[in-house]
N, C-alpha and C. Protein backbone atom coordinates (compact mmCIF):
# COMPACT_ATOMS: atom_id res chain seq x y z
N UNK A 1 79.67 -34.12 -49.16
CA UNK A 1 78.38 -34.20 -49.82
C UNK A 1 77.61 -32.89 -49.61
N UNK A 2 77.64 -32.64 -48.34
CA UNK A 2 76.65 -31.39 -48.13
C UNK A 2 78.02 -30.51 -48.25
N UNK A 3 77.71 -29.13 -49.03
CA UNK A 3 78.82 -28.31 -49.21
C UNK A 3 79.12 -27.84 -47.76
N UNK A 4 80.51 -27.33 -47.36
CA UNK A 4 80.59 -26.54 -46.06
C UNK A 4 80.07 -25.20 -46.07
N UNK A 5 79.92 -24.87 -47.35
CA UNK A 5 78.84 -23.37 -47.52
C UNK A 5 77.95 -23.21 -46.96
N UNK A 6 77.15 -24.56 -47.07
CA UNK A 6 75.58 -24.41 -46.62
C UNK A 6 75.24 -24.84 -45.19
N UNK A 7 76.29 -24.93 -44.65
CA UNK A 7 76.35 -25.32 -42.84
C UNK A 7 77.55 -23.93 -42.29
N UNK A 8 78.17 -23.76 -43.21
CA UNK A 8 79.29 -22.96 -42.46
C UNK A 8 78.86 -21.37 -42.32
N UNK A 9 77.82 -20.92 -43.55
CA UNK A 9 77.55 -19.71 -43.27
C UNK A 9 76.96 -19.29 -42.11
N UNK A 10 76.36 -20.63 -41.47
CA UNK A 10 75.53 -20.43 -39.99
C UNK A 10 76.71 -19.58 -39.10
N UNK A 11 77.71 -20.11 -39.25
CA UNK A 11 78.87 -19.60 -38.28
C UNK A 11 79.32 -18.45 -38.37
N UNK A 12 78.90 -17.73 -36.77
CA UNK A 12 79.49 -16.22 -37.08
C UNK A 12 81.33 -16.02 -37.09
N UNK A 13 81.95 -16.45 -37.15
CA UNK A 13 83.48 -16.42 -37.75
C UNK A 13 83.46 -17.66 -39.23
N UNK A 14 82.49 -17.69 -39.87
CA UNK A 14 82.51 -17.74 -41.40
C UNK A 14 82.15 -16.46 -41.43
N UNK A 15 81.14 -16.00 -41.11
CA UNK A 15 80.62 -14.40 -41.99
C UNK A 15 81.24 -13.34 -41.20
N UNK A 16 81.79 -13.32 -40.56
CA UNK A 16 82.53 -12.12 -39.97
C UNK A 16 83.70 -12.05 -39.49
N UNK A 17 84.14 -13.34 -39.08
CA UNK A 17 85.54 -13.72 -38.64
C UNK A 17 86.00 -13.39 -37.35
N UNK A 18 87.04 -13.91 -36.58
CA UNK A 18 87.02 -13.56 -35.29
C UNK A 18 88.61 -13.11 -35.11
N UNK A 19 88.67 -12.36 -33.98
CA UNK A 19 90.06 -11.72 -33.34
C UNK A 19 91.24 -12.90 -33.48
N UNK A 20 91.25 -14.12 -33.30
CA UNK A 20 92.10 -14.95 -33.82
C UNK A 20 92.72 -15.21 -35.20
N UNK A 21 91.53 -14.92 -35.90
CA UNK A 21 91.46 -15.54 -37.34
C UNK A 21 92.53 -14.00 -38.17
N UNK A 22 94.16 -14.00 -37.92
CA UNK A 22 94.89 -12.95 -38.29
C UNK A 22 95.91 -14.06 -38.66
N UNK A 23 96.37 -13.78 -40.28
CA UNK A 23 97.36 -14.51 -41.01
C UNK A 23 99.09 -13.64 -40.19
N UNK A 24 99.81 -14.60 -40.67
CA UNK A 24 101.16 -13.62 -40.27
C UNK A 24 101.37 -12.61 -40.32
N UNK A 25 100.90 -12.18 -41.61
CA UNK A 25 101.19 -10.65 -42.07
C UNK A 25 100.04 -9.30 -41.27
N UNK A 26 98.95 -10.20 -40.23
CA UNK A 26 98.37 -9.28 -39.32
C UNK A 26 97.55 -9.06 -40.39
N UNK A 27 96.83 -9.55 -41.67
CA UNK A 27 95.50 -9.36 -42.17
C UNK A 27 94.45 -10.01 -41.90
N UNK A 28 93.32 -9.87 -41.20
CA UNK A 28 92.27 -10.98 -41.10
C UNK A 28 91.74 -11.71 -42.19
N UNK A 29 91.24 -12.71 -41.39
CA UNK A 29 90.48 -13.63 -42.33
C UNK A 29 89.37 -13.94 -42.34
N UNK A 30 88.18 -15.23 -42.91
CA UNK A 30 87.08 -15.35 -42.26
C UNK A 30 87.19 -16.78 -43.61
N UNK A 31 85.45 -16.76 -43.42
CA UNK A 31 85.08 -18.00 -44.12
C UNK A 31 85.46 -18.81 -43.06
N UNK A 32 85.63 -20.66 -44.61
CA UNK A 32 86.26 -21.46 -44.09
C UNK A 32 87.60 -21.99 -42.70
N UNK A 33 88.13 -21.22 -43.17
CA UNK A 33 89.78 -21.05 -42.47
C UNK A 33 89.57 -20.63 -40.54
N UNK A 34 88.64 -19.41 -40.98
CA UNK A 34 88.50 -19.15 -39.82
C UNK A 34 87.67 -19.86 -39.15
N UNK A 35 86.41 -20.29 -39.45
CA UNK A 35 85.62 -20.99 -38.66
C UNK A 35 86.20 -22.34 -38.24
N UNK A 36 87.12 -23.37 -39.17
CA UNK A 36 88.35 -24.31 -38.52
C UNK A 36 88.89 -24.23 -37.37
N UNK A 37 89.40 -22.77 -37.41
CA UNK A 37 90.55 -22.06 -36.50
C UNK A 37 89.75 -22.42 -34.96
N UNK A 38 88.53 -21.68 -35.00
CA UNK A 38 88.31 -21.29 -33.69
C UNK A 38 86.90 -21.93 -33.33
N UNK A 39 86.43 -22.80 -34.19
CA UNK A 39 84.51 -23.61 -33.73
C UNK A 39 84.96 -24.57 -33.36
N UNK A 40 85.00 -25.32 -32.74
CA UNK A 40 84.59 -27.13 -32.42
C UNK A 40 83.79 -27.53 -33.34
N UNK A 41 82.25 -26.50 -33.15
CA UNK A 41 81.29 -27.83 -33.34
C UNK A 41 81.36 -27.70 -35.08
N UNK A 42 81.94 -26.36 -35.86
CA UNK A 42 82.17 -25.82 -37.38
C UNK A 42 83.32 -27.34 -37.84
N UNK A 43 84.51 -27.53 -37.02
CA UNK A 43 85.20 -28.59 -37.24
C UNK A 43 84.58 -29.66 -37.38
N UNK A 44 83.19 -30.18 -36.37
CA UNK A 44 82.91 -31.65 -35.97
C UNK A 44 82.37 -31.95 -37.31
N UNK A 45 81.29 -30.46 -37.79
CA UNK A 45 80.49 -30.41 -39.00
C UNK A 45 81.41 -30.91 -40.60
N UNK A 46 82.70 -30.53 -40.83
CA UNK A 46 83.24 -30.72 -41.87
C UNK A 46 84.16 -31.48 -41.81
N UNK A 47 84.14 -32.26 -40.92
CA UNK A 47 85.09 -33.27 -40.56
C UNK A 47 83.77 -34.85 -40.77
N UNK A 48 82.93 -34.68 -40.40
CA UNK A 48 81.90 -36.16 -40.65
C UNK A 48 82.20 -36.61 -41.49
N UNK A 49 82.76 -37.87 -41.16
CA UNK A 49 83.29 -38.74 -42.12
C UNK A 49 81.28 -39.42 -43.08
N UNK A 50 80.23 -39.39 -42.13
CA UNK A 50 79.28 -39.45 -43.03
C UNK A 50 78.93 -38.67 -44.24
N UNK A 51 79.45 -37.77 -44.17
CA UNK A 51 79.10 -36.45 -45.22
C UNK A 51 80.33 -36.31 -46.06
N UNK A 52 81.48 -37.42 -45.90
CA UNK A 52 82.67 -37.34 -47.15
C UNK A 52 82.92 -38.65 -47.87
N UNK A 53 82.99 -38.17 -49.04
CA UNK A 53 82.70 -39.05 -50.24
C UNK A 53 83.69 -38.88 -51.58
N UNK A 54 84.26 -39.44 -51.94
CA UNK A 54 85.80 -39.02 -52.93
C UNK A 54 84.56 -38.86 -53.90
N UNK A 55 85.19 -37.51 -54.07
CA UNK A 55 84.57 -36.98 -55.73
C UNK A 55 85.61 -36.95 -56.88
N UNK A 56 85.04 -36.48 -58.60
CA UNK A 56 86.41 -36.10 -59.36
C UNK A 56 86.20 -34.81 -59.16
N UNK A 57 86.95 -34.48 -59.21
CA UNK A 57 87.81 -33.02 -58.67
C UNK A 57 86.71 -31.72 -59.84
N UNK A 58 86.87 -32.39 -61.47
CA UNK A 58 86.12 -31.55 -61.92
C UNK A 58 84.58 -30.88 -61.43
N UNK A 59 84.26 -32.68 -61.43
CA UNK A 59 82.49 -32.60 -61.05
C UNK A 59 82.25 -31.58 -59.83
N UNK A 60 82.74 -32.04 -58.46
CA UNK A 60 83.05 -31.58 -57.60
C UNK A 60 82.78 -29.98 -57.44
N UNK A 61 83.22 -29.50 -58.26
CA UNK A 61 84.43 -27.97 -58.71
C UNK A 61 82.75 -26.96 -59.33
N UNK A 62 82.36 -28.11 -60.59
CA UNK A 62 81.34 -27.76 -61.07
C UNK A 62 80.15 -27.98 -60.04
N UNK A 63 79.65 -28.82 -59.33
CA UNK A 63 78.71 -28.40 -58.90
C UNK A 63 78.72 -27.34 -57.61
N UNK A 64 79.73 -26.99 -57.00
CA UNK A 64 79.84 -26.10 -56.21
C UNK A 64 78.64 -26.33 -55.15
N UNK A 65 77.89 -25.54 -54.63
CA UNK A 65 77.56 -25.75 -53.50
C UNK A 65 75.57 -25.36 -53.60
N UNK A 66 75.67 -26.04 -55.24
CA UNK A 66 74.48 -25.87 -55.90
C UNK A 66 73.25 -27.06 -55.18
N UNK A 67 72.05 -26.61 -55.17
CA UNK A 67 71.35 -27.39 -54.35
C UNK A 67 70.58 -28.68 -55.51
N UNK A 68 70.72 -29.42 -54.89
CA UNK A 68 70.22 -30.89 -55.96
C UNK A 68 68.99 -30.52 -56.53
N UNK A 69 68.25 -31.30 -57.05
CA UNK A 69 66.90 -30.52 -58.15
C UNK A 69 66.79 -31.82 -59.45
N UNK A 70 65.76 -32.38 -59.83
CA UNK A 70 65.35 -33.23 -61.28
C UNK A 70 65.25 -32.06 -61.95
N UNK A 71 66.63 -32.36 -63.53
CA UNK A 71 66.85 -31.69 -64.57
C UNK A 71 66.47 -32.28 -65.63
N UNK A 72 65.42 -32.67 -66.18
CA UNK A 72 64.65 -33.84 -66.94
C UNK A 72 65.56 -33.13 -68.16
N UNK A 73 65.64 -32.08 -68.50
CA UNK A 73 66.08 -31.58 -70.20
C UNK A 73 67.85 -31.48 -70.07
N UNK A 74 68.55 -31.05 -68.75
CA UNK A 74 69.79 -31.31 -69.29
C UNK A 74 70.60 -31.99 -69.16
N UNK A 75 71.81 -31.73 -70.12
CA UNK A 75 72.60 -32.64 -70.29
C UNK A 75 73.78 -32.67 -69.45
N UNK A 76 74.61 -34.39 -69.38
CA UNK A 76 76.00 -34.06 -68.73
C UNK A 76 77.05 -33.39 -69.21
N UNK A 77 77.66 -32.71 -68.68
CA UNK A 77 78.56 -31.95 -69.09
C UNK A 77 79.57 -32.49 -68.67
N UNK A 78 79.73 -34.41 -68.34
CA UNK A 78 80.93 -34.94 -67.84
C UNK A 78 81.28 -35.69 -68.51
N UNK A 79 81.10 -35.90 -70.36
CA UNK A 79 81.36 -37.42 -70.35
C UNK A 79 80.41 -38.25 -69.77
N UNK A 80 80.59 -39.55 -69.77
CA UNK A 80 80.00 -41.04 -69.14
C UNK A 80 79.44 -40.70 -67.58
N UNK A 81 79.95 -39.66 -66.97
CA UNK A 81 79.58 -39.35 -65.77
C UNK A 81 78.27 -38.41 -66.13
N UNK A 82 77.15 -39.48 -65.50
CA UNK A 82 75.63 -38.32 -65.45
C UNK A 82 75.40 -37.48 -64.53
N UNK A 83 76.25 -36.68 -63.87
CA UNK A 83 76.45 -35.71 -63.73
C UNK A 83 75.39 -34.19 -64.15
N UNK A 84 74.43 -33.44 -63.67
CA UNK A 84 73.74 -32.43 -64.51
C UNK A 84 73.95 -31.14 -63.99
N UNK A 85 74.46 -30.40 -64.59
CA UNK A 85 74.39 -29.14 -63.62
C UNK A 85 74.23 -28.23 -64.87
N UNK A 86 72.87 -27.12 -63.98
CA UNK A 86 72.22 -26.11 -65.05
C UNK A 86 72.25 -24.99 -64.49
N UNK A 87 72.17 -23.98 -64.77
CA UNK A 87 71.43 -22.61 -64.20
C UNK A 87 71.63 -22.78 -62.34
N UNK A 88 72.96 -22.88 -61.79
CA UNK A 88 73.14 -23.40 -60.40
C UNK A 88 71.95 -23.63 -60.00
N UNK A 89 72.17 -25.20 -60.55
CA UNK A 89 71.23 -26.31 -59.66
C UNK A 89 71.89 -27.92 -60.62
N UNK A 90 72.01 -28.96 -59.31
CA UNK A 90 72.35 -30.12 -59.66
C UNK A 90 72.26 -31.19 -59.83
N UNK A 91 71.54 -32.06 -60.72
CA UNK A 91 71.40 -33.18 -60.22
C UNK A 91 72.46 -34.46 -60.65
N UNK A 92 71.96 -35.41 -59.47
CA UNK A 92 73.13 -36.21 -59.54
C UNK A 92 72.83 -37.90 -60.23
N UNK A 93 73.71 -38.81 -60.66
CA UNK A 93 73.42 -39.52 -61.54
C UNK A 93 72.48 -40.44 -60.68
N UNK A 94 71.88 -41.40 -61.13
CA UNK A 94 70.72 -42.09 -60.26
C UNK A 94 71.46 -43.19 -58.86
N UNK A 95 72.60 -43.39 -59.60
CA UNK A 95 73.22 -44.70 -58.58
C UNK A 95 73.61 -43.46 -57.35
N UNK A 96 73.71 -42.67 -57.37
CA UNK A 96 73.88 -41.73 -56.05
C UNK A 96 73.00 -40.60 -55.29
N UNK A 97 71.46 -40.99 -55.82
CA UNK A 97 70.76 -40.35 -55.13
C UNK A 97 70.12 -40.80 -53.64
N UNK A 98 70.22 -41.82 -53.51
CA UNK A 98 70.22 -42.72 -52.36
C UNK A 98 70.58 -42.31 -51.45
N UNK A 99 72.12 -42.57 -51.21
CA UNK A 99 73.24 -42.18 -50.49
C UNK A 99 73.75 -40.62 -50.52
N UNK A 100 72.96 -39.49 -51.37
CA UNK A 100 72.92 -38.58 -51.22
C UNK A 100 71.86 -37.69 -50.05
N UNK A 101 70.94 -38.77 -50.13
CA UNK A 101 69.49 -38.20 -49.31
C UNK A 101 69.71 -38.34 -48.17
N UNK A 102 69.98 -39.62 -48.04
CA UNK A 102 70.84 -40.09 -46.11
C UNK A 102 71.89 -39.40 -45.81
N UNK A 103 72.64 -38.58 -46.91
CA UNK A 103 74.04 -37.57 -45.95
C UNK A 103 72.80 -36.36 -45.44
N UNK A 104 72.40 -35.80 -46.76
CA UNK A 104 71.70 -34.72 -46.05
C UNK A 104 70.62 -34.79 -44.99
N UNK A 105 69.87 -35.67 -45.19
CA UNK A 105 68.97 -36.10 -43.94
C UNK A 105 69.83 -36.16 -42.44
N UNK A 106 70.73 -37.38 -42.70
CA UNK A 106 72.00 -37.17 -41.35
C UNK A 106 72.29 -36.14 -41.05
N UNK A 107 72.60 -35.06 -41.74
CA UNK A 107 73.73 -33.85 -41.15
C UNK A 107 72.34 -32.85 -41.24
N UNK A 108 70.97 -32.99 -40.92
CA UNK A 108 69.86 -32.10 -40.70
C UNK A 108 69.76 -32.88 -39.33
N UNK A 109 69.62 -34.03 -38.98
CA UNK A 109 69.56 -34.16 -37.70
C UNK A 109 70.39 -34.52 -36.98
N UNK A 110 71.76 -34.55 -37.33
CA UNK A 110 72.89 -34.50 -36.71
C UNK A 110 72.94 -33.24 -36.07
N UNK A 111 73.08 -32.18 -36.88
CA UNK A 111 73.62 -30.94 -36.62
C UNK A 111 72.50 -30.17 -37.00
N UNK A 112 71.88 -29.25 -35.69
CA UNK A 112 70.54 -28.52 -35.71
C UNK A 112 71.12 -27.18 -35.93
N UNK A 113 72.03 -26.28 -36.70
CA UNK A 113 72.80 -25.46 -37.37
C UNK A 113 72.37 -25.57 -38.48
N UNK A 114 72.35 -27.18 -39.12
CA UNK A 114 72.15 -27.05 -40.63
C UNK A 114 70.84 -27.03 -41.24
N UNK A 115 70.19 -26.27 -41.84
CA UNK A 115 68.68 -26.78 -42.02
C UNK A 115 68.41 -26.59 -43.55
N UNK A 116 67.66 -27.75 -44.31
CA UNK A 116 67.42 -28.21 -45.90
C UNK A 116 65.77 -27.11 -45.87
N UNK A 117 66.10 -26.70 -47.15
CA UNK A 117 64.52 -26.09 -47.54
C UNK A 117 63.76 -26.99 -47.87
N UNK A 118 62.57 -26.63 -47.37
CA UNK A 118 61.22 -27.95 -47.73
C UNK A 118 61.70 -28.18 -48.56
N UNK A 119 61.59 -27.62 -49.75
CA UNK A 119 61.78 -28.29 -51.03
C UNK A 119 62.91 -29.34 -51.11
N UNK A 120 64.33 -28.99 -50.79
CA UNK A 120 65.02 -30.11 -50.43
C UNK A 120 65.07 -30.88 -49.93
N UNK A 121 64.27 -31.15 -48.92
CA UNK A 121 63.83 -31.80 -47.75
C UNK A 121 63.65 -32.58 -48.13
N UNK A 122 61.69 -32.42 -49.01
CA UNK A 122 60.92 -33.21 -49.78
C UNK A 122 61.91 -34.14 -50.57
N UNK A 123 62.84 -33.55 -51.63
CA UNK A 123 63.51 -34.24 -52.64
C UNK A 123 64.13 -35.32 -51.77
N UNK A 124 64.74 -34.73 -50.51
CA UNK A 124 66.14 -35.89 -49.74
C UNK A 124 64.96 -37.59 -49.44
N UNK A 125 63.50 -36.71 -49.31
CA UNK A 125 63.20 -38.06 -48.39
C UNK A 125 62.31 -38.84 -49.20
N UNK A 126 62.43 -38.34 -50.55
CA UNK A 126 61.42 -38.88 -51.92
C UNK A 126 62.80 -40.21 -52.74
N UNK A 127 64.15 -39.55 -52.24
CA UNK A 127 65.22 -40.52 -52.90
C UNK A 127 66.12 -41.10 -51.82
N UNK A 128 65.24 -40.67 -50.64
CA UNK A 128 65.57 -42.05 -49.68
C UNK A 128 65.10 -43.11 -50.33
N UNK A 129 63.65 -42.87 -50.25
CA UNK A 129 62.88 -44.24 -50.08
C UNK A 129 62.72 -44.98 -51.74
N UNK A 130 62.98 -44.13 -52.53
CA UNK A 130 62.77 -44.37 -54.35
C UNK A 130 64.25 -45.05 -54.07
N UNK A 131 65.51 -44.91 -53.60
CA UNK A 131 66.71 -45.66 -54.14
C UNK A 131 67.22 -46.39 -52.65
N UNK A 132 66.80 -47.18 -52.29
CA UNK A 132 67.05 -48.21 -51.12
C UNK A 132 68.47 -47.89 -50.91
N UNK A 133 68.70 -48.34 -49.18
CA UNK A 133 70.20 -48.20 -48.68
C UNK A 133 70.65 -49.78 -49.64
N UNK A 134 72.18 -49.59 -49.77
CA UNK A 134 73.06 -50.85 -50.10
C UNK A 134 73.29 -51.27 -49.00
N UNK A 135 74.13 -52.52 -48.91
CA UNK A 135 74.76 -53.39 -48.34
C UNK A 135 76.07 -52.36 -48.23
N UNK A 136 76.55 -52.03 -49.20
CA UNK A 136 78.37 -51.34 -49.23
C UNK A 136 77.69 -50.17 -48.42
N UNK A 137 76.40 -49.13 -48.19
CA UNK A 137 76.23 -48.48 -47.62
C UNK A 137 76.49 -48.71 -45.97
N UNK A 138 75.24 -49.90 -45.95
CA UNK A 138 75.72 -50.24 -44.33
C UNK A 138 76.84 -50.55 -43.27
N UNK A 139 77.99 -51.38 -44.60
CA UNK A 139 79.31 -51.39 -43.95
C UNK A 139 79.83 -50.67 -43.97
N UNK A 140 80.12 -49.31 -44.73
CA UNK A 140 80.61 -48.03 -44.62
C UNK A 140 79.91 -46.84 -43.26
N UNK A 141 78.82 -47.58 -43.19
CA UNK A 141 77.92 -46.97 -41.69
C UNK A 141 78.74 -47.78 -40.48
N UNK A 142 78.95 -49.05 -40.51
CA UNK A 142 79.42 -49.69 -39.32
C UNK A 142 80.63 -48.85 -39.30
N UNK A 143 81.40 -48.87 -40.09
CA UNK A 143 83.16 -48.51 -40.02
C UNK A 143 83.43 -47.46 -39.51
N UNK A 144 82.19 -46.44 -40.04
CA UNK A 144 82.07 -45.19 -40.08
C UNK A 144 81.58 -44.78 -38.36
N UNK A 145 81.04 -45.63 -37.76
CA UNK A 145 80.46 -45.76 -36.20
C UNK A 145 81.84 -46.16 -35.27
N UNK A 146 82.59 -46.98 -35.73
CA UNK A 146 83.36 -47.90 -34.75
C UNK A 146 84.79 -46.73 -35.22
N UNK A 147 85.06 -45.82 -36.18
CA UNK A 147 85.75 -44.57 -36.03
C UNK A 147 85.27 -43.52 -35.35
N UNK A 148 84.22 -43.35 -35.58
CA UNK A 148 83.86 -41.93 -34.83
C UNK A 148 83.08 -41.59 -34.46
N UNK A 149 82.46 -42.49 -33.84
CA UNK A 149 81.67 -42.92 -32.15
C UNK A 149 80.16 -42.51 -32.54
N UNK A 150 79.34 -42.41 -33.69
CA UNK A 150 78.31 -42.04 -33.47
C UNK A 150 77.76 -42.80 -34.95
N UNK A 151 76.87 -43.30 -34.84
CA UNK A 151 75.47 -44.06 -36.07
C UNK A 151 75.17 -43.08 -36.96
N UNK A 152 74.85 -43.17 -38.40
CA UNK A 152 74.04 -42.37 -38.92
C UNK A 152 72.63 -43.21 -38.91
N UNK A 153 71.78 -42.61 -38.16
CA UNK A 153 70.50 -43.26 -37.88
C UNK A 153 69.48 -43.55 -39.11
N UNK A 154 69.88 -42.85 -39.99
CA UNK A 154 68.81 -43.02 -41.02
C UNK A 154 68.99 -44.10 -41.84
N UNK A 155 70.32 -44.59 -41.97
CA UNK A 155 71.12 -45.42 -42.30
C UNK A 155 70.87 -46.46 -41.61
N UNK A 156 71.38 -46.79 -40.28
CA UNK A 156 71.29 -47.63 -39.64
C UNK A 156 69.90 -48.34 -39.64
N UNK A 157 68.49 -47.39 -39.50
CA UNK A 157 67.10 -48.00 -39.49
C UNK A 157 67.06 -48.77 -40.41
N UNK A 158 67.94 -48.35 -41.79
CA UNK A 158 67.17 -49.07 -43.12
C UNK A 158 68.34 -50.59 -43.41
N UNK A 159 69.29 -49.90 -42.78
CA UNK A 159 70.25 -51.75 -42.62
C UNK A 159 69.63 -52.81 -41.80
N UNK A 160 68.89 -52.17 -40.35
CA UNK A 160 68.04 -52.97 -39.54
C UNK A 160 67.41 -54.07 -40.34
N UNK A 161 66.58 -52.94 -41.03
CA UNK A 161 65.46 -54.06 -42.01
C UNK A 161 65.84 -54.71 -42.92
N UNK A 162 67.27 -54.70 -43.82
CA UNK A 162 67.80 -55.82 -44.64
C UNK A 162 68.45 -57.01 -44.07
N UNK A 163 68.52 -56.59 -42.37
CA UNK A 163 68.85 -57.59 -41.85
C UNK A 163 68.14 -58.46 -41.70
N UNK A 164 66.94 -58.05 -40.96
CA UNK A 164 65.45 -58.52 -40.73
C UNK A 164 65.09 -59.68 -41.81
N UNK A 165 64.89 -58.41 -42.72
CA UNK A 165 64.57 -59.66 -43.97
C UNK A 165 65.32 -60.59 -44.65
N UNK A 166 67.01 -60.57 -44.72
CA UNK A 166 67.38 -61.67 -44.58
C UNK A 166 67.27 -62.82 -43.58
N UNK A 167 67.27 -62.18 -42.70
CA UNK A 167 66.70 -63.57 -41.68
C UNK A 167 65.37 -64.49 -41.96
N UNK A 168 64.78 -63.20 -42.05
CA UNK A 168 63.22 -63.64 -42.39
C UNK A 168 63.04 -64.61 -43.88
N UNK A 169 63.75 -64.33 -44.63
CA UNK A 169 63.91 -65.34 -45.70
C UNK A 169 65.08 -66.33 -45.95
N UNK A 170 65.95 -66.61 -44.52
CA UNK A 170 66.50 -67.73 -44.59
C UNK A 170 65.57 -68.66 -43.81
């Protein structure tokens, strides 16, 4: 969800690469590959199973590592998939702005490396609360905890309260 661009450039063996990061042929490398090679915490970051989400490969491809944004005038360029991407910037169809706001919110206070511009910020925590967590959200939070040992909290607060209130209205 959150591109590895926009967390990985933090890493100095993404932007400069390190004495390890040498292919067979003894040419260095950097970026992605390298920061794998030799970070922990660059691995822990693109490995969160909270922040991965099966995309189609096109969409994916097309929005690249463009920052979300309301495109009131354009159009999808996917077919049936509302999908928007303009002038690199993206927005995404409504059933996934929800569950878009809670990855990026998570992996801003998961990982103090990654940091959203106000402006994104604003947007992540305007389509928290405008598109409620699901039910399929929360069990994908449990599963997602009892694999790999840690809550997404923002998540978790807002399952609290559908619990709550089912109780409260049985």
């Amino acid at each position: 969800m959150v591109p590895a661009e926009n967390f990985g450039r933090t890493f100095k063996e993404w932007r400069e690469g390190h004495p390890l990061c040498v292919d067979s042929k003894g040419k260095s490398f950097k970026g992605r590959n390298c920061a794998s090679k030799v970070n922990e915490e660059y691995r822990y970051m693109q490995s969160d199973l909270y922040n991965l989400y099966p995309a189609i490969g096109s969409v994916n491809a097309g929005r690249s590592n463009y920052n979300f944004i309301m495109l009131p005038q354009a159009k999808s360029s996917f077919g049936s998939c509302a999908m928007k991407i303009d002038n690199r910037r993206a927005e995404p169809p409504e059933a996934a702005r929800g569950v878009i706001a809670r990855t990026y919110l998570y992996m801003e206070q998961r990982y103090k490396r990654y940091k959203m511009s106000k402006q994104q910020r604003k947007l992540m925590q305007a389509w928290n609360k405008q598109y409620p967590v699901t039910e399929w959200e929360c069990k994908r939070a449990e599963r997602i905890r009892s694999i790999q040992g840690n809550m997404n909290s923002i998540v978790n607060s807002q399952c609290q309260d559908i619990v709550t209130e089912f109780n409260f209205l049985r």
